[in-house]
Protein backbone atom coordinates (compact mmCIF):
# COMPACT_ATOMS: atom_id res chain seq x y z
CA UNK A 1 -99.24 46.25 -80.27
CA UNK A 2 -97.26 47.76 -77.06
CA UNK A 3 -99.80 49.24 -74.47
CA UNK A 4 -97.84 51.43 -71.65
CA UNK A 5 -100.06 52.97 -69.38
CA UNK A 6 -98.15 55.66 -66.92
CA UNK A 7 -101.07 56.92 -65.20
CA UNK A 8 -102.25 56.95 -61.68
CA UNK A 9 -105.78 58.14 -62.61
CA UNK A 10 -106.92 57.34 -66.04
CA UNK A 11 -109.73 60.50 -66.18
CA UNK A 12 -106.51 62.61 -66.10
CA UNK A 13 -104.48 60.74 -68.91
CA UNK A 14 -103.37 61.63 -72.15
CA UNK A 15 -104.19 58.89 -74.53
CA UNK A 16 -101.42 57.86 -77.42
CA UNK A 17 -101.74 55.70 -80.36
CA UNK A 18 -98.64 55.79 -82.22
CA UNK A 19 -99.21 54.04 -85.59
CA UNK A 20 -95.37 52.38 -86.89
CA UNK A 21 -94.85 50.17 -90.14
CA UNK A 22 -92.73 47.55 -88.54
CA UNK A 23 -89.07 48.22 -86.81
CA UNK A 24 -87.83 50.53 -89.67
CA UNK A 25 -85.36 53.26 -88.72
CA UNK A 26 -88.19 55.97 -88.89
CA UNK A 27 -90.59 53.83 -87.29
CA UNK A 28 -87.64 53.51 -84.15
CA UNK A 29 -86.76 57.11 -84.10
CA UNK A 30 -90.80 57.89 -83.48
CA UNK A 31 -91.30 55.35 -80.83
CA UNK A 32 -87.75 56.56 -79.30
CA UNK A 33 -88.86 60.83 -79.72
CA UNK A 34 -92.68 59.57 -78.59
CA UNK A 35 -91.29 58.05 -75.23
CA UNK A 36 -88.81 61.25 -74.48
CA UNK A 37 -91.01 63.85 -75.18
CA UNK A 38 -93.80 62.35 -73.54
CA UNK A 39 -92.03 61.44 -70.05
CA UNK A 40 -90.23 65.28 -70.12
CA UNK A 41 -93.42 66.58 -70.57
CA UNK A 42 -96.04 64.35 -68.79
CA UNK A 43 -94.38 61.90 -67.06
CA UNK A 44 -97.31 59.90 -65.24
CA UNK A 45 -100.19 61.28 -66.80
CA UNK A 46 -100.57 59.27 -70.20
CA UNK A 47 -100.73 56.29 -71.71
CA UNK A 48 -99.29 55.44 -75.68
CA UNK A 49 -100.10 52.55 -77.86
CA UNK A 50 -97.83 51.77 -80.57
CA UNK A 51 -99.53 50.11 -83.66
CA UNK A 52 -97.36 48.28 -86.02
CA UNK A 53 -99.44 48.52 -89.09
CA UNK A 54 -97.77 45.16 -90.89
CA UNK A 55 -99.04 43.36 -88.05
CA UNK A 56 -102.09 44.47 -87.31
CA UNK A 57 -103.20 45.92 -90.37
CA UNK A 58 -107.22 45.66 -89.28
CA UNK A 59 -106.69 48.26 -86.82
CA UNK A 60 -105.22 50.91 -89.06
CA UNK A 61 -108.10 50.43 -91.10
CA UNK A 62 -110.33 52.32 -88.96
CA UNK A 63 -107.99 55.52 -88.63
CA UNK A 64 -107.47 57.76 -91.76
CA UNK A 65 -103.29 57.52 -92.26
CA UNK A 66 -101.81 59.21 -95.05
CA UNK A 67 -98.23 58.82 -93.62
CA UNK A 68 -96.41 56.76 -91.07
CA UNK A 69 -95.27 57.16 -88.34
CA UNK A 70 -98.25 58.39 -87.08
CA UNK A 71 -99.21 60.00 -83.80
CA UNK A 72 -102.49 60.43 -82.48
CA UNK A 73 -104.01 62.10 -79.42
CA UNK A 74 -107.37 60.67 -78.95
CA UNK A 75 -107.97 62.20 -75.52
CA UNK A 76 -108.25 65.28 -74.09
CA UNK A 77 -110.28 66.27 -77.27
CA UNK A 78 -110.02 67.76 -79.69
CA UNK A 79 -108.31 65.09 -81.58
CA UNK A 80 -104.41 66.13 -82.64
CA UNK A 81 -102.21 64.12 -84.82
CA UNK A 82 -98.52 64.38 -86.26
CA UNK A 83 -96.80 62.75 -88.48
CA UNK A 84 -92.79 62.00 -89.14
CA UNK A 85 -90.13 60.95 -87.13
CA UNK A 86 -91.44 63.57 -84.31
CA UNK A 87 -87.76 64.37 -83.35
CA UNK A 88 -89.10 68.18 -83.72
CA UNK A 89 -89.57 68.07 -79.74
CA UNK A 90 -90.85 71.32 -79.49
CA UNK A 91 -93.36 71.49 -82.66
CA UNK A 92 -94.47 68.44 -80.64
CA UNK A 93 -95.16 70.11 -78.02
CA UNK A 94 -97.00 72.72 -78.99
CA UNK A 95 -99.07 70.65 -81.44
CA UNK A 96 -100.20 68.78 -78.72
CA UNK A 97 -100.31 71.49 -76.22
CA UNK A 98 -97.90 69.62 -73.67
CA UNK A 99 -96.70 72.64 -72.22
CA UNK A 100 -99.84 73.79 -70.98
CA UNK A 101 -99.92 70.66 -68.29
């Protein structure tokens, strides 16, 4: 598990899990897209967890994955997720209403 927190105030951060099955091509394309689109967007103001699920396979238990990679937003509610390679940057974007920050 990889925990990068890039906020200065953590009541105004975006919270990431990013939920990877080990260092497959997909799996590095997500955590590559993830980082890009989150430090264009929100640089400062959000912190991501990456999950590899062959490691830790407890933790992905308790979340509901049909598909990997996954990406969650836990916080601000509501909830959003996404799954894929999430090299659509701007369906990204607007699922996860970036562009309103």
């Amino acid at each position: 598990m990889i925990n990068e927190n890039t906020s200065a105030n953590p009541e105004e951060t975006f919270q990431f899990r990013l939920y990877i099955t080990g260092a497959s091509p997909n799996s590095s394309r997500a955590v590559a897209n993830v980082k890009k689109i989150l430090e264009s967007c929100i640089k400062g103001q959000y912190s991501l967890e990456i999950i590899d699920v062959y490691q830790q396979p407890h933790i992905a238990k308790s979340v509901d994955i049909i598909a990997l990679p996954l990406l969650i937003r836990n916080a601000p509610l509501p909830e959003k997720r996404a799954i894929g390679d999430l090299s659509d940057s701007s369906r990204i974007i607007q699922r996860f209403e970036l562009n309103a920050w």
